[in-house]
Protein backbone atom coordinates (compact mmCIF):
# COMPACT_ATOMS: atom_id res chain seq x y z
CA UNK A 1 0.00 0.00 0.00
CA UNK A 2 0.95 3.56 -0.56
CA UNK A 3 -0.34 6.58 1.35
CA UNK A 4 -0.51 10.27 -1.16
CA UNK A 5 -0.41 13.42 0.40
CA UNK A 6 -2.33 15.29 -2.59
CA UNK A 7 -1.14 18.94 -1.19
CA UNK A 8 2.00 20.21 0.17
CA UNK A 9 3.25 23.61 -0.50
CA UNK A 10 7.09 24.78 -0.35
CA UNK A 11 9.17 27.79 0.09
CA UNK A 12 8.16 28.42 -3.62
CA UNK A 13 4.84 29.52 -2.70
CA UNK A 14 4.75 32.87 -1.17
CA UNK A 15 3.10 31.54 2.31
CA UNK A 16 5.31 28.79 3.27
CA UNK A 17 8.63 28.27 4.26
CA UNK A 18 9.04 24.62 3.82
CA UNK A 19 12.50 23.29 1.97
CA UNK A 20 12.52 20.63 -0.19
CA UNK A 21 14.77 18.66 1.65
CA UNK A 22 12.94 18.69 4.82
CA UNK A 23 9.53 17.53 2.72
CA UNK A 24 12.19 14.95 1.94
CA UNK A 25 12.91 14.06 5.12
CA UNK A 26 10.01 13.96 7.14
CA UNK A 27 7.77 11.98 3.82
CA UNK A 28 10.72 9.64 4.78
CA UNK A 29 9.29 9.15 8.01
CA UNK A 30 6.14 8.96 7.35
CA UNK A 31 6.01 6.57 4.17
CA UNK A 32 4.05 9.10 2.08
CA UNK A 33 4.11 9.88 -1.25
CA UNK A 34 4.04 14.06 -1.67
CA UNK A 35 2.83 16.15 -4.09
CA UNK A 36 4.40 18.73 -4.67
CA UNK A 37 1.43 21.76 -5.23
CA UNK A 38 3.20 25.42 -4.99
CA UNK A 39 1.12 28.40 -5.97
CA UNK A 40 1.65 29.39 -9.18
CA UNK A 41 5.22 27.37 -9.41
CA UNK A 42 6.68 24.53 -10.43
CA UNK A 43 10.37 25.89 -9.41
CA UNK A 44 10.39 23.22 -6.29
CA UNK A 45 10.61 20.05 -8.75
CA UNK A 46 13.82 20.72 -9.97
CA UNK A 47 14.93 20.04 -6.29
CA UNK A 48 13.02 17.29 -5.63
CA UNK A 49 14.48 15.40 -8.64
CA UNK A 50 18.08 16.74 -7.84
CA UNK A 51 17.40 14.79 -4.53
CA UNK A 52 16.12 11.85 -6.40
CA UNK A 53 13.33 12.17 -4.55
CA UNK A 54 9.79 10.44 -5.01
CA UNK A 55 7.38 12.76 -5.36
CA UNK A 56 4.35 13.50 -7.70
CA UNK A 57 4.61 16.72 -9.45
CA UNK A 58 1.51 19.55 -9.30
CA UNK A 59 0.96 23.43 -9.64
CA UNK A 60 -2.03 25.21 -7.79
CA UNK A 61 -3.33 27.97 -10.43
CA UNK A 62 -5.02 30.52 -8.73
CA UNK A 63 -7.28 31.01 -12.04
CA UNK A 64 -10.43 33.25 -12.23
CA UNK A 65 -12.73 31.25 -10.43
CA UNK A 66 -10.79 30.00 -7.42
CA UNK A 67 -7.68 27.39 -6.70
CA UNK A 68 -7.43 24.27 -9.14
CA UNK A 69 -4.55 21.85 -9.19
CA UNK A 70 -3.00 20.21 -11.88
CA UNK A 71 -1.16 17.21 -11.27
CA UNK A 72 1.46 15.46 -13.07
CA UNK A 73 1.97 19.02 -14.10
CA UNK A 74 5.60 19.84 -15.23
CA UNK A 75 4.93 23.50 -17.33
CA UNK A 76 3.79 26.30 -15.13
CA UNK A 77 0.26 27.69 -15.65
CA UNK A 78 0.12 31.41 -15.64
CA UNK A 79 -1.76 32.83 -12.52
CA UNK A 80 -5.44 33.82 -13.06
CA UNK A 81 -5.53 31.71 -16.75
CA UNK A 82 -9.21 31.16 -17.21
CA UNK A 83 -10.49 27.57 -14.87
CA UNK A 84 -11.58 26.09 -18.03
CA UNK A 85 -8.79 27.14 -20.00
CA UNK A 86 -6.73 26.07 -17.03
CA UNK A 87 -8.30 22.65 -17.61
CA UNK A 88 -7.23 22.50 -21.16
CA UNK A 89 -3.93 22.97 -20.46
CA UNK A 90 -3.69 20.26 -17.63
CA UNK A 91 -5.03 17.97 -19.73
CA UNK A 92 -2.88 19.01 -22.99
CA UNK A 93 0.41 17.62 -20.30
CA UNK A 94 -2.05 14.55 -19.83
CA UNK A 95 -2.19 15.66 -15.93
CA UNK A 96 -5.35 15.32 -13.96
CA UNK A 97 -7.47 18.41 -12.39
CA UNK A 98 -7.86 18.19 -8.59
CA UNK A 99 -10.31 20.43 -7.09
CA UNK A 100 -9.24 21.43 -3.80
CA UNK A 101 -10.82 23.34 -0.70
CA UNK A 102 -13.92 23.34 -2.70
CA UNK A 103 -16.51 24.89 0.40
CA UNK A 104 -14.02 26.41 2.36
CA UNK A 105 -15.76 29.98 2.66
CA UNK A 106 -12.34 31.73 2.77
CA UNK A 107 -10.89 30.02 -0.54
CA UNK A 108 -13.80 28.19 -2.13
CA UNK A 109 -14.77 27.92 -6.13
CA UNK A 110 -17.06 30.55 -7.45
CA UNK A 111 -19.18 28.11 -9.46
CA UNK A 112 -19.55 24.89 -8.29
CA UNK A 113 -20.78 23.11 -11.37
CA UNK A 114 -17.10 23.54 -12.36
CA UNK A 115 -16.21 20.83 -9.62
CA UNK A 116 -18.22 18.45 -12.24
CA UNK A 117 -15.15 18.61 -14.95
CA UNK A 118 -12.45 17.55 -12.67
CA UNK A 119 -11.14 13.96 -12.10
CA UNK A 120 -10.64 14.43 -8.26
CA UNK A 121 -12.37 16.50 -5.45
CA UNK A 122 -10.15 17.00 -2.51
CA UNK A 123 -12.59 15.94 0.32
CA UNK A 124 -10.35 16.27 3.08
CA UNK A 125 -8.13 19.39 2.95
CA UNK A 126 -5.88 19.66 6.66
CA UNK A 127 -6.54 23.30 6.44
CA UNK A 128 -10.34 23.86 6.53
CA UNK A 129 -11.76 25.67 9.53
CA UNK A 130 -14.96 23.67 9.99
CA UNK A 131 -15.26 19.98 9.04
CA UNK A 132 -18.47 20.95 7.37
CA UNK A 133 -16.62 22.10 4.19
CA UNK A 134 -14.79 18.96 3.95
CA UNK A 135 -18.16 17.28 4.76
CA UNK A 136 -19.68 18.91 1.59
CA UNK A 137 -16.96 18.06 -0.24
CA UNK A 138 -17.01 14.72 0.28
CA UNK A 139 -21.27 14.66 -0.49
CA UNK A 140 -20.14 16.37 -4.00
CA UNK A 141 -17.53 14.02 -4.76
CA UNK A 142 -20.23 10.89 -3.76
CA UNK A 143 -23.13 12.74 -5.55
CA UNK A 144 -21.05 13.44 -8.58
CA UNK A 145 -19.48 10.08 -8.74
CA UNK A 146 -15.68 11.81 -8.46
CA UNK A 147 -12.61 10.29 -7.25
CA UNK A 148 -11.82 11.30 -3.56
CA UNK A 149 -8.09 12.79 -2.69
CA UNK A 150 -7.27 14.20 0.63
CA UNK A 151 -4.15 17.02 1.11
CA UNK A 152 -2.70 18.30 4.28
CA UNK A 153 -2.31 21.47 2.53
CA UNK A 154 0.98 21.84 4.41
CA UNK A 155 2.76 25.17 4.57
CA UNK A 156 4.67 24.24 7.75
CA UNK A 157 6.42 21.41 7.85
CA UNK A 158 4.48 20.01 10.91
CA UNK A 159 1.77 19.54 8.67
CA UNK A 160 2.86 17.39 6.24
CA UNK A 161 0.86 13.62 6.08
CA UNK A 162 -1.56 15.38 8.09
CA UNK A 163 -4.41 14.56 5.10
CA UNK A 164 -3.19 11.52 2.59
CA UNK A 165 -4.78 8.72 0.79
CA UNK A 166 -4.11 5.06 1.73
CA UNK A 167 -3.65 3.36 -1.68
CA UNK A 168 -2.83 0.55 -3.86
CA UNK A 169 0.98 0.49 -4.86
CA UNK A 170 1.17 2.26 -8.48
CA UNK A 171 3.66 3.48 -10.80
CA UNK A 172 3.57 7.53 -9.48
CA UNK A 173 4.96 8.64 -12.92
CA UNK A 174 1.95 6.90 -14.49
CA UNK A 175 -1.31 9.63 -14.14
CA UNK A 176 -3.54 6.72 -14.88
CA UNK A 177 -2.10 4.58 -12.69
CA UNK A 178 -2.83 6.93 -9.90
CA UNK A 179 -6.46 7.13 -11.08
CA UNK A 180 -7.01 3.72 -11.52
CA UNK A 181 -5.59 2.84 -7.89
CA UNK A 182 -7.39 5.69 -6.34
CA UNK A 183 -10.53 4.41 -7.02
CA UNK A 184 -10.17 2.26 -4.02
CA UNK A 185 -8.23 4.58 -2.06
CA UNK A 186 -9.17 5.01 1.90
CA UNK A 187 -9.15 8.76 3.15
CA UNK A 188 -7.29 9.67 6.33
CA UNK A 189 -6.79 13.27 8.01
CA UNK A 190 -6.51 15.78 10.68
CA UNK A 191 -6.96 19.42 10.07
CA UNK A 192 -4.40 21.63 11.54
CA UNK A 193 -4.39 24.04 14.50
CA UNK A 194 -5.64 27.32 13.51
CA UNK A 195 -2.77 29.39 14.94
CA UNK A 196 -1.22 27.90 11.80
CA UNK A 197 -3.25 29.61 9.55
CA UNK A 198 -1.85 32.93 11.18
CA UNK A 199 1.85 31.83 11.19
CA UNK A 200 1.22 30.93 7.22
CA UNK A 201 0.07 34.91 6.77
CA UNK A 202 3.35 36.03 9.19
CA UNK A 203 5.30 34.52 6.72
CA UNK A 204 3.02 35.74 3.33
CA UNK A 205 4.42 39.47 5.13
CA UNK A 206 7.57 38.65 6.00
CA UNK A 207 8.46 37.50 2.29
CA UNK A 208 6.76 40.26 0.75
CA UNK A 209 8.21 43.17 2.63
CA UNK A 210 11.34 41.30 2.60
């Protein structure tokens, strides 16, 4: 079995201050699979494979209608590029769209029909507030017939494997491997304190005044 952390941020988005390395280290430890999600980057792979680490690659656009991931992507996707166009240009790197967050009233998706044209809904995200925005997430994802992921949404390194997947071994540079084996994939997760959430925006200041 293999667990899949579906989200985990690094020092290449602006709110987190996590190395590579230490994601390394501690997914290690922990026997999970990261992948690697920065906002609006894909800078942090190039370390990851300089480590010879194993890791999934992703980039979380920030596009006009809220946060969608693409996995398995390797090409950046420019910040606020259209969702749907976003979608088309997942797909044309044969990655697969990942909703995350989808309720969560700080960061949620304008339109949820949109949630209806990805592969995966993230029904666990570590970061949520309230379980009831995982909760709905997970009633989409059943409603809608959607595969299920789950992301710690780690931007301190604490966090990571705090949301993952437990799943049937697959080849991780193989996007349809990973859908096929998620299909019978078991959620796990525990959302983080919320005095994290206010060390994440410390550090959002702290790089952007320098």
């Amino acid at each position: 079995m293999m667990k899949v952390d579906f989200h985990i941020h690094t020092r290449c988005s602006p709110d987190s201050m996590n190395r590579p390395e230490d994601i390394v280290r501690v997914s290690k430890k922990l026997g999970i699979v990261p992948v690697i999600s920065d906002h609006n980057s894909v800078e942090a792979h190039k370390e990851f494979k300089k480590f010879g680490a194993e890791f999934i690659p992703a980039e979380e656009v920030t596009t006009d209608m809220g946060d969608l991931i693409g996995i398995y992507v390797q090409d950046k996707i420019p910040k606020k590029t259209p969702f749907l166009e976003t979608l088309d240009r997942i797909r044309e790197q044969e990655g697969i769209a990942y909703l995350p967050h989808m309720f969560d009233s700080m960061r949620s998706i304008k339109k949820k029909e949109l949630g209806k044209k990805v592969e995966i809904i993230e029904v666990f995200n570590g970061r949520c507030i309230s379980e009831k925005y995982n909760d709905m997430a997970l009633e989409f994802a059943e409603r809608n017939n959607k595969l299920k992921g789950a992301g710690s949404d780690a931007h301190l390194i604490s966090e990571v494997g705090n949301a993952y997947v437990e799943m049937d071994d697959f080849d991780i540079e193989n996007p349809k491997e990973l859908l096929k084996s998620l299909k019978n994939g078991k959620v796990f997760g525990k959302r983080s304190p919320l005095q994290n959430k206010i060390a994440t925006r410390l550090i959002k200041l702290r790089k952007f005044f320098g």
